[in-house]
N, C-alpha and C. Protein backbone atom coordinates (compact mmCIF):
# COMPACT_ATOMS: atom_id res chain seq x y z
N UNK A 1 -155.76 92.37 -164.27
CA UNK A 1 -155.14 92.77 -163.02
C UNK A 1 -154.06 91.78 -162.62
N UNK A 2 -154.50 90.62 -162.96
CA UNK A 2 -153.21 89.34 -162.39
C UNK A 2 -152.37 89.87 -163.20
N UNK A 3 -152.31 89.70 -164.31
CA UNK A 3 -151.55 90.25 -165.63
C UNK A 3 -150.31 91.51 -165.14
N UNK A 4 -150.93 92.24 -164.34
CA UNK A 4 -150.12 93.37 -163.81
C UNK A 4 -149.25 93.42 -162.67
N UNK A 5 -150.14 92.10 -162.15
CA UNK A 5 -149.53 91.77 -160.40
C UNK A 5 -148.06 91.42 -161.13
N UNK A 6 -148.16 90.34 -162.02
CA UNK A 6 -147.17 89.13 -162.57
C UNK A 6 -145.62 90.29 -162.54
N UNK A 7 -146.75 91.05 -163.64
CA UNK A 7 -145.30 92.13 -164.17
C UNK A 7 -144.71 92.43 -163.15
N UNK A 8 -145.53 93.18 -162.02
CA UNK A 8 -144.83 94.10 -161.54
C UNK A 8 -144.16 92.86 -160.66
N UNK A 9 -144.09 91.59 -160.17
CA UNK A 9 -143.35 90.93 -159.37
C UNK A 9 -142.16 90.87 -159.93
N UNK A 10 -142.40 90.36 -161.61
CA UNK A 10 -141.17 90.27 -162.43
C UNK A 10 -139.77 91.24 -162.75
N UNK A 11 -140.75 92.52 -162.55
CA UNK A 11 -139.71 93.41 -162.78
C UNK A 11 -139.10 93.86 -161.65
N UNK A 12 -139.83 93.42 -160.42
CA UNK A 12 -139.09 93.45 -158.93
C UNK A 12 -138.12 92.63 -158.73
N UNK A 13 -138.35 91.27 -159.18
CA UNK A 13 -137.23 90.37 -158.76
C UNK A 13 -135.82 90.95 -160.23
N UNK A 14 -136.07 91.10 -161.26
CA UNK A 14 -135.41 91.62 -162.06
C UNK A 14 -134.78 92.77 -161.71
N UNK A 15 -135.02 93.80 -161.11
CA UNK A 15 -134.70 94.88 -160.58
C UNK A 15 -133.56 95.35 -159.48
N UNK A 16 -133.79 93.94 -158.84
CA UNK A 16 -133.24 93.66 -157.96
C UNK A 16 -134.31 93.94 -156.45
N UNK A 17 -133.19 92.80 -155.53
CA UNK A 17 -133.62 93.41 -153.74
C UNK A 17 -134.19 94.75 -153.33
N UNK A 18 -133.18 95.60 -153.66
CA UNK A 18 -133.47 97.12 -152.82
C UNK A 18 -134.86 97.77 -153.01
N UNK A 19 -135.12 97.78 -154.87
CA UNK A 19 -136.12 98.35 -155.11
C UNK A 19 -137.18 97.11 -154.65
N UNK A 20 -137.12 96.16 -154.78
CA UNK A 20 -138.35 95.31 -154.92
C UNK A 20 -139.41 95.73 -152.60
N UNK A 21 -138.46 95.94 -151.56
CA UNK A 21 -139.03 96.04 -150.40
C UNK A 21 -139.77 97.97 -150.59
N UNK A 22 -140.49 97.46 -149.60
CA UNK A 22 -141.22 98.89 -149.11
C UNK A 22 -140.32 99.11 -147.89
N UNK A 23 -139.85 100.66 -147.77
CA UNK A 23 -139.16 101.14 -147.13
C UNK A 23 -139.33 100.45 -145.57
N UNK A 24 -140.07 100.39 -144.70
CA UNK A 24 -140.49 99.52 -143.77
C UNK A 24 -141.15 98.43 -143.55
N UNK A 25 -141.13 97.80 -144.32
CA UNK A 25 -142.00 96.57 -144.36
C UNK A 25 -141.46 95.80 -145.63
N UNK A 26 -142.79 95.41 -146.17
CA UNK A 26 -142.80 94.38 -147.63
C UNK A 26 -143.88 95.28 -148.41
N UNK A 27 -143.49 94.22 -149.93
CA UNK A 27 -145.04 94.42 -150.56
C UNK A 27 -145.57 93.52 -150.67
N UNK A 28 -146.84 94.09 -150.78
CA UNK A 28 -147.94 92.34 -150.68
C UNK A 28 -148.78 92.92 -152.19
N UNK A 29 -148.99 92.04 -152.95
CA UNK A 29 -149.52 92.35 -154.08
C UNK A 29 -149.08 93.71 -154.80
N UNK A 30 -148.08 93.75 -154.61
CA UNK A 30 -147.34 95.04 -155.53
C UNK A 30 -147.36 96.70 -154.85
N UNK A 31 -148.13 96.01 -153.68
CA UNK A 31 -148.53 97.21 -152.66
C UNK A 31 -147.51 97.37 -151.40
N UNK A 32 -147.08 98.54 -150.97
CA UNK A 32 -146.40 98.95 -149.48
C UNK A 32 -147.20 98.16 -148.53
N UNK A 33 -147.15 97.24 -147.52
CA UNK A 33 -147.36 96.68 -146.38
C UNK A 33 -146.43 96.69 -145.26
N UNK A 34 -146.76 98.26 -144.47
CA UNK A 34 -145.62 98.18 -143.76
C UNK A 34 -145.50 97.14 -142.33
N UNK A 35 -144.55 97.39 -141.69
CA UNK A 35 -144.13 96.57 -140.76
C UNK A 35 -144.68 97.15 -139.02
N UNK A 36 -145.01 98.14 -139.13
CA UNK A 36 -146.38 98.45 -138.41
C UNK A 36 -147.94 97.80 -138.30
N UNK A 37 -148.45 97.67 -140.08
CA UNK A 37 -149.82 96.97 -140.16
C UNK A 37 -149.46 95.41 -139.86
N UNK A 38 -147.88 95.09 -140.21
CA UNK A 38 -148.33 93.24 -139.86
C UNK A 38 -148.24 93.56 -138.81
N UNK A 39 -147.61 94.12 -137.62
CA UNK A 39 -147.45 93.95 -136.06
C UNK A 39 -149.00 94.02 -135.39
N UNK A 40 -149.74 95.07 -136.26
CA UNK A 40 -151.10 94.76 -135.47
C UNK A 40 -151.78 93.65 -135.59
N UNK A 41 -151.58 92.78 -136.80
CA UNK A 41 -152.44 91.26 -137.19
C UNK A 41 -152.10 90.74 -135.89
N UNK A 42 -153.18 89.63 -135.63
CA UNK A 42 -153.20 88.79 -134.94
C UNK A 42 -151.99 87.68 -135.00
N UNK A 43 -151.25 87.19 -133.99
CA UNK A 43 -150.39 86.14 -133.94
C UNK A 43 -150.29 84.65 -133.97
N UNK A 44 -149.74 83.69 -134.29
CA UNK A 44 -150.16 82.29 -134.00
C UNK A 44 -148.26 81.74 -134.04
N UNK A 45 -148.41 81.20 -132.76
CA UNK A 45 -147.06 80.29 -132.76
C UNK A 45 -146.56 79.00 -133.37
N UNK A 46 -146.15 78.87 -134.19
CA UNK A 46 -145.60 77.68 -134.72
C UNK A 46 -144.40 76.80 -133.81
N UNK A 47 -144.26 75.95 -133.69
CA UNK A 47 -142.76 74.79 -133.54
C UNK A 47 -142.51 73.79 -134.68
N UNK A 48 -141.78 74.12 -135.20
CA UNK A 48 -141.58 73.30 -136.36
C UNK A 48 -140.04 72.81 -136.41
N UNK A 49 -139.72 71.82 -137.30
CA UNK A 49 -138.46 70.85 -137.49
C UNK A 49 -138.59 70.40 -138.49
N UNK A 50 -137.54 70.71 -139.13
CA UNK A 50 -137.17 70.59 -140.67
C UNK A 50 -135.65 70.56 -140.67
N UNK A 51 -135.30 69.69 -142.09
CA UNK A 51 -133.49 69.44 -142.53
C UNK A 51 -133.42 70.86 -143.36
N UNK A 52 -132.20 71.35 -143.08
CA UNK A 52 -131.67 72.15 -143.65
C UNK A 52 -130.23 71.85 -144.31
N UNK A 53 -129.03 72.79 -145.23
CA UNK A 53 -128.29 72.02 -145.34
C UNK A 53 -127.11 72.24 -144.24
N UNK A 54 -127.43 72.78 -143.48
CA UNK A 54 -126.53 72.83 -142.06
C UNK A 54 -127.34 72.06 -141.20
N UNK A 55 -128.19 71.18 -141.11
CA UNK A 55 -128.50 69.98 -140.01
C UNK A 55 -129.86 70.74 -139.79
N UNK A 56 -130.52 69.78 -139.16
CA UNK A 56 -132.09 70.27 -138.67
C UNK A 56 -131.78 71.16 -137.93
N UNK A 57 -133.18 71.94 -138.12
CA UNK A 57 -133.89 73.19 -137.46
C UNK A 57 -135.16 72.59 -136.43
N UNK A 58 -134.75 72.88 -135.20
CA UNK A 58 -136.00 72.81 -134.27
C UNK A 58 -136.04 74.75 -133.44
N UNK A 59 -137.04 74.93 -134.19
CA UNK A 59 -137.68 76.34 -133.45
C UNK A 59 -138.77 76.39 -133.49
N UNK A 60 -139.14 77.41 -132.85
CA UNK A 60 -140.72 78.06 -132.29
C UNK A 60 -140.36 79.59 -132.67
N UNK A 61 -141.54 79.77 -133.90
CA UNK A 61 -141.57 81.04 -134.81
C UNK A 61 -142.78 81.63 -134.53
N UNK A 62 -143.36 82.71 -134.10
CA UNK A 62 -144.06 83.74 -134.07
C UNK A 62 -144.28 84.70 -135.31
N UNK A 63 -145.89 84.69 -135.65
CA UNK A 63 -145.93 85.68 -137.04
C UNK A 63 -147.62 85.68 -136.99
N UNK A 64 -147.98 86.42 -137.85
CA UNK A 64 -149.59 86.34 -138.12
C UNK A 64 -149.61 85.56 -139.20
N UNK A 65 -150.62 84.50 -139.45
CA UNK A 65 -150.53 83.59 -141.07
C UNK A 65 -150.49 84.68 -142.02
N UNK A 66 -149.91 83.37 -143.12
CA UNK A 66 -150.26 84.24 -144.03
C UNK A 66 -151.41 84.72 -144.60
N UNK A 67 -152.46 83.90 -144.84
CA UNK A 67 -153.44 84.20 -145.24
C UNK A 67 -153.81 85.52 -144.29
N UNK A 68 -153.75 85.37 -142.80
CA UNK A 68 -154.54 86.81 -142.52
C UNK A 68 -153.55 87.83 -143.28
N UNK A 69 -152.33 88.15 -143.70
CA UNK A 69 -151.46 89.06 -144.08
C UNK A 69 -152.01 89.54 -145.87
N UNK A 70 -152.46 88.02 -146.49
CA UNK A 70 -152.88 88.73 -147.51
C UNK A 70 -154.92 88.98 -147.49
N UNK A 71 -155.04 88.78 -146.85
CA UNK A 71 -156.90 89.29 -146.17
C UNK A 71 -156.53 90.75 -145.85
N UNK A 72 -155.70 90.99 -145.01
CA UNK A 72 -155.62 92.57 -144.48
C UNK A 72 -155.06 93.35 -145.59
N UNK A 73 -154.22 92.50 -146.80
CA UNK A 73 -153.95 93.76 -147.82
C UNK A 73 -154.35 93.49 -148.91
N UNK A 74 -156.07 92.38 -148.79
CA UNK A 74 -156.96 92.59 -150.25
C UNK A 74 -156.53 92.04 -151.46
N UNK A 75 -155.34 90.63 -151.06
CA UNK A 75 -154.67 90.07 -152.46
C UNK A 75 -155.55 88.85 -152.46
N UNK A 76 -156.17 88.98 -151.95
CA UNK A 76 -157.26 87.39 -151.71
C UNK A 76 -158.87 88.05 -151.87
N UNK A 77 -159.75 87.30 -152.35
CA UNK A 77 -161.07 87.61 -152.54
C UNK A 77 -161.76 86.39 -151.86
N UNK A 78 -162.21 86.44 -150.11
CA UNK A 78 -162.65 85.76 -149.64
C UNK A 78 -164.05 85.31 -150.31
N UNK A 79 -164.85 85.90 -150.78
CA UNK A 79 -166.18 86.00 -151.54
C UNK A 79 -165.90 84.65 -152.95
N UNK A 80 -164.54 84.62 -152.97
CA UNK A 80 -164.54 83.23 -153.99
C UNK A 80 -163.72 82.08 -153.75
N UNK A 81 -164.21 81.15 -152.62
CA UNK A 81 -163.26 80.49 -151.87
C UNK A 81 -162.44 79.74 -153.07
N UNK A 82 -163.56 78.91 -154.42
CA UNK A 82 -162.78 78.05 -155.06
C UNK A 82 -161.56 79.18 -156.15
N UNK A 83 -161.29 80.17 -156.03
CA UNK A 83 -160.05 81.07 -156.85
C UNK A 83 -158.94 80.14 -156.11
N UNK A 84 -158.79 80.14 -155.02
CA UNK A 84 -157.96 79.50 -154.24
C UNK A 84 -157.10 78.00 -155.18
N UNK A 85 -157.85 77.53 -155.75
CA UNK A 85 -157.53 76.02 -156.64
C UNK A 85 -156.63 76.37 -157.39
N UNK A 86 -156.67 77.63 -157.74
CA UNK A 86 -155.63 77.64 -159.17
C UNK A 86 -155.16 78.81 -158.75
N UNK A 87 -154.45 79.52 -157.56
CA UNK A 87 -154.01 80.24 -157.50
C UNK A 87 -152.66 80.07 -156.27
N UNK A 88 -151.75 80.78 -156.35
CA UNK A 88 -150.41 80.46 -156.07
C UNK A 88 -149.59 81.77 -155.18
N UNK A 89 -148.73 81.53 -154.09
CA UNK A 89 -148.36 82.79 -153.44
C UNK A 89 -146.68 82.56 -153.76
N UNK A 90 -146.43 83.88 -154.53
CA UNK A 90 -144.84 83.70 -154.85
C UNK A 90 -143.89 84.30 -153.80
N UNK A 91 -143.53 84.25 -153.29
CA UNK A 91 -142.66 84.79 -151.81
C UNK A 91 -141.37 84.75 -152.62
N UNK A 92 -140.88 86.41 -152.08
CA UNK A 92 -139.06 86.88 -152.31
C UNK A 92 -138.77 87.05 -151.48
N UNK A 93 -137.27 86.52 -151.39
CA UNK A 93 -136.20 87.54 -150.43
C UNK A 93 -135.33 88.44 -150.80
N UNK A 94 -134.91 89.27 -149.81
CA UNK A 94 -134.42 90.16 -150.25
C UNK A 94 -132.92 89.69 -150.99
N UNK A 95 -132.38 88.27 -151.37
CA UNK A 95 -131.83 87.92 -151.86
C UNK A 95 -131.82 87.51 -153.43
N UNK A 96 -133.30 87.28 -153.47
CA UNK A 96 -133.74 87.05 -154.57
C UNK A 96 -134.41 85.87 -154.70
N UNK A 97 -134.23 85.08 -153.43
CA UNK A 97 -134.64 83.56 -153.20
C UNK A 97 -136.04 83.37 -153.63
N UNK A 98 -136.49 82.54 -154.08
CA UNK A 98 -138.15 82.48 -154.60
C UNK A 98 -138.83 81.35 -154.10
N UNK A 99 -139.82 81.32 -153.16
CA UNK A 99 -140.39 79.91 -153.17
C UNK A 99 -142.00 80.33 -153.54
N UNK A 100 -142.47 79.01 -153.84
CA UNK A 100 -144.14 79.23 -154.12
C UNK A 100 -144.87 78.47 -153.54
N UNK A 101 -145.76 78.95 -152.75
CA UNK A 101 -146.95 77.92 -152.18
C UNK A 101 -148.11 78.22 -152.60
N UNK A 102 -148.88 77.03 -152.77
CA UNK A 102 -150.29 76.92 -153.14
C UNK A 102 -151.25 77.74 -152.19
N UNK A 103 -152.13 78.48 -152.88
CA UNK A 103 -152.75 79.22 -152.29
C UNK A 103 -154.23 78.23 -151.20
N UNK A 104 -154.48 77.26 -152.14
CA UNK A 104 -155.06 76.11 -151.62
C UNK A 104 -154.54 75.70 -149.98
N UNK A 105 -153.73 75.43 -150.58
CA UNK A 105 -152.86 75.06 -148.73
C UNK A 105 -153.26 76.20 -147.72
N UNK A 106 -152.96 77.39 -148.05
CA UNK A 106 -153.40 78.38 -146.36
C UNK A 106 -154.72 78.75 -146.62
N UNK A 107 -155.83 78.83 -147.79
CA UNK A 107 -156.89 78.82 -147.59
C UNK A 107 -158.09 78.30 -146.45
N UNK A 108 -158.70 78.62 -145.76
CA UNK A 108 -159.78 78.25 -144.24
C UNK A 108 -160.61 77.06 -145.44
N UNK A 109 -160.77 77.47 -146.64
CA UNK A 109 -162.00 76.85 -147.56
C UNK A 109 -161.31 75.56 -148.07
N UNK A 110 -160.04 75.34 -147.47
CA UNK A 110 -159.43 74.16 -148.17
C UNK A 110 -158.67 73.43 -147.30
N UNK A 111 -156.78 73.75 -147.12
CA UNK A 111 -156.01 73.03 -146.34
C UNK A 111 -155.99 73.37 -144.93
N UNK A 112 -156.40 74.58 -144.96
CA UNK A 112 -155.71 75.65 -144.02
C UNK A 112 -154.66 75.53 -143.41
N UNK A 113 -153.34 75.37 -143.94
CA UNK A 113 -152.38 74.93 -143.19
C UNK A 113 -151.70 76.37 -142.59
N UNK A 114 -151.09 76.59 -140.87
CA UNK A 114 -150.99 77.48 -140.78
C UNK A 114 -149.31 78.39 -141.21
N UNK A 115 -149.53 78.34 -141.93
CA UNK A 115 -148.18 79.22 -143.01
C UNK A 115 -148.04 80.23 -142.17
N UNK A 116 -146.93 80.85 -141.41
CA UNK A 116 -147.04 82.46 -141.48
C UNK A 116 -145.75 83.21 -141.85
N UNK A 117 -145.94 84.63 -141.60
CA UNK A 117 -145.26 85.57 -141.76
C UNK A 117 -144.17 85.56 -140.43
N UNK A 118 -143.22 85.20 -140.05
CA UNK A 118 -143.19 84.94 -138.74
C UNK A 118 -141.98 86.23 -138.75
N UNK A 119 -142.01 86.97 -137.29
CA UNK A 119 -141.28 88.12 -136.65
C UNK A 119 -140.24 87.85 -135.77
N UNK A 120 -140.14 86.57 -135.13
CA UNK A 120 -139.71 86.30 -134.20
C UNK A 120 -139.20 84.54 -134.39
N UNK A 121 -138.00 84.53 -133.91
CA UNK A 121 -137.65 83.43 -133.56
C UNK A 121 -136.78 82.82 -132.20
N UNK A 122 -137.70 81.72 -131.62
CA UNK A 122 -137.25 81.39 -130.48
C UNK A 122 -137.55 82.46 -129.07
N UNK A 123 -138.55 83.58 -129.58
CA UNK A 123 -138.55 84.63 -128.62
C UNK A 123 -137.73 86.26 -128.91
N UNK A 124 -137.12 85.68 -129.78
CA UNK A 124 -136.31 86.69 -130.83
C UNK A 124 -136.33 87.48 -131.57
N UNK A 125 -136.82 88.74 -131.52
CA UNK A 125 -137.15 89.23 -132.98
C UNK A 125 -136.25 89.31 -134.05
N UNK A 126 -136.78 88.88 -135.48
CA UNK A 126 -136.15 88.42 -136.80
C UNK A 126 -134.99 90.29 -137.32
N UNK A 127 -135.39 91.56 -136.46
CA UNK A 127 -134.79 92.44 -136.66
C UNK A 127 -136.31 93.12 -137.26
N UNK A 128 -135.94 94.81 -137.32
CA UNK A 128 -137.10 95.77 -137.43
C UNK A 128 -137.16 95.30 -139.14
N UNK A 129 -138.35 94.94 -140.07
CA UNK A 129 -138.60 94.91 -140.91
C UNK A 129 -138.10 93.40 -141.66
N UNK A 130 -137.31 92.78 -140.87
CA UNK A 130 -137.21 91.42 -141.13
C UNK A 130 -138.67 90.53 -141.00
N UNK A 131 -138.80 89.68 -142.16
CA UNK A 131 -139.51 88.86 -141.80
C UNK A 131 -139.30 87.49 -142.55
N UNK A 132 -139.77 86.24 -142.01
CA UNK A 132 -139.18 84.93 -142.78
C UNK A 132 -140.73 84.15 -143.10
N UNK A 133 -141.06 83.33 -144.25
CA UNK A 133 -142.26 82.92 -144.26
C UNK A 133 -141.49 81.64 -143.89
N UNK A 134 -142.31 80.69 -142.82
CA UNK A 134 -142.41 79.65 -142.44
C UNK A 134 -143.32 78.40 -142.48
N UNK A 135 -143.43 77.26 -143.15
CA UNK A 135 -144.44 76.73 -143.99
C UNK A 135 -144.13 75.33 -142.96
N UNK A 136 -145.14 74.95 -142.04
CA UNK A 136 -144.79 73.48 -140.93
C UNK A 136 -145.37 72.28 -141.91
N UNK A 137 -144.75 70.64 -141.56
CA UNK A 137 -145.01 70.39 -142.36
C UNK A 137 -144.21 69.63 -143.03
N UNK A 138 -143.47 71.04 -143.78
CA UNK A 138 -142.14 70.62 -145.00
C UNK A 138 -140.94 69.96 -144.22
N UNK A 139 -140.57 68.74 -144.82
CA UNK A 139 -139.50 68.12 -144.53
C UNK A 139 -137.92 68.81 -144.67
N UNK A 140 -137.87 69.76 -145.47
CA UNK A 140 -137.24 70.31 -145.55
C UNK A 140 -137.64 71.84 -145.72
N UNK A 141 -136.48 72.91 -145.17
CA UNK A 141 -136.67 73.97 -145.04
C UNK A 141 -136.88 75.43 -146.61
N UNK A 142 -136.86 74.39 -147.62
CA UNK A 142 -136.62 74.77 -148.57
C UNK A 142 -137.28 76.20 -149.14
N UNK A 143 -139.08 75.72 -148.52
CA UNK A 143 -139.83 77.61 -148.87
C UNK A 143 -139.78 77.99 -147.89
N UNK A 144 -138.92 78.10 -146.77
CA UNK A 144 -138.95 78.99 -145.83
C UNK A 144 -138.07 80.39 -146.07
N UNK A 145 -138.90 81.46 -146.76
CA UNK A 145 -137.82 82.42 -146.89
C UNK A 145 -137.21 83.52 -146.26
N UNK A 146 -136.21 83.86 -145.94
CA UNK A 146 -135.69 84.75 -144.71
C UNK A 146 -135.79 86.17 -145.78
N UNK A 147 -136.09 87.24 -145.02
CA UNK A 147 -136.00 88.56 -145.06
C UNK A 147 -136.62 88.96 -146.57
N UNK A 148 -138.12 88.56 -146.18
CA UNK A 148 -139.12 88.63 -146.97
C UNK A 148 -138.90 89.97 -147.61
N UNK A 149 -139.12 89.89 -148.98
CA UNK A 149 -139.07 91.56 -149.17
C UNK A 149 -140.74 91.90 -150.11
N UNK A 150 -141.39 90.64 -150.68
CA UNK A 150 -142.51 90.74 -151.91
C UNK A 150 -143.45 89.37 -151.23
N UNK A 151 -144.54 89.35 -151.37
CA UNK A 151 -145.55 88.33 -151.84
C UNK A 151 -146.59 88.96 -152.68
N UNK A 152 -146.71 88.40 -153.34
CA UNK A 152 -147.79 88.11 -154.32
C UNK A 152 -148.90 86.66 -155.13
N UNK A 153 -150.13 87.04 -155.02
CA UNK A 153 -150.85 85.97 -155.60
C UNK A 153 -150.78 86.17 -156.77
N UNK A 154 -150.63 84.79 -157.50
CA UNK A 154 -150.45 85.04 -158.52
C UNK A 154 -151.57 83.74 -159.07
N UNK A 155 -152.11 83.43 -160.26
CA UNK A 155 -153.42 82.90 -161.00
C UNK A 155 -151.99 81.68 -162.00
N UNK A 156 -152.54 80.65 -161.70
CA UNK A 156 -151.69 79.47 -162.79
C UNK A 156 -152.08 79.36 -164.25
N UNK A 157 -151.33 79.47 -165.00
CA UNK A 157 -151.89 79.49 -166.53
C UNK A 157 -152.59 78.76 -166.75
């Protein structure tokens, strides 16, 4: 099944942007997650400050974590907290941008650091189906990716 997740991420980012989003939303494990089901998750506010290469970022981002985003669409198997050790969340944009965070890190059974999906910035919404993953923390803004289009867990060789 990882085996299949991999592909189908690969041939999304290969494919390009357009095909890789679900018409309203994202995909989360190769699956439609529209932008309706994240609005019902629960919320958590971040303030975070990070260098970018246009000068620091000080905002306050609104989103549900990630972890609840991949709990509600079943890319996580709470029943095996230690999978978490060797497993990895690949985040796209609709640019093609790629960052990866350890699945360890937003795990409750480990870092829990609160990562999210965030909708809003500064009070703002990011636009209908926009979304940016925001990781506090990082000194730099580097996996923060704007206009999420894919996540997927993915298993480390």
């Amino acid at each position: 099944m990882k085996i299949l997740r991999f592909l189908f991420v690969l041939f999304a980012v290969l494919a390009g942007p357009a095909w890789a989003a679900a018409p309203d939303g994202i995909t989360v494990d190769g699956a439609p997650f529209t932008a309706a089901t994240i609005e019902k998750l629960p919320v958590v506010r971040l303030k975070i400050s990070f260098g970018t290469d246009h000068g620091p970022l000080n905002a306050s981002f609104t989103g549900p974590l990630l972890w609840t985003v991949l709990n509600a669409a079943h890319a996580v198997d709470t029943a095996k907290p230690k999978d978490a050790v060797r497993d990895y969340v690949l985040v796209t944009g609709s640019d093609g941008y790629t960052a990866v965070i350890a699945l360890g890190e937003i795990a409750p059974a480990f870092e829990n650091k609160q990562v999210i999906l965030a909708e809003s910035m500064n009070g703002t919404p990011l636009g209908d189906g926009h979304f940016r993953i925001v990781v506090p923390g990082d000194a730099r803004g580097g996996r923060s990716v704007n206009d999420v289009v894919s996540i997927a867990v993915m298993t480390a060789p």
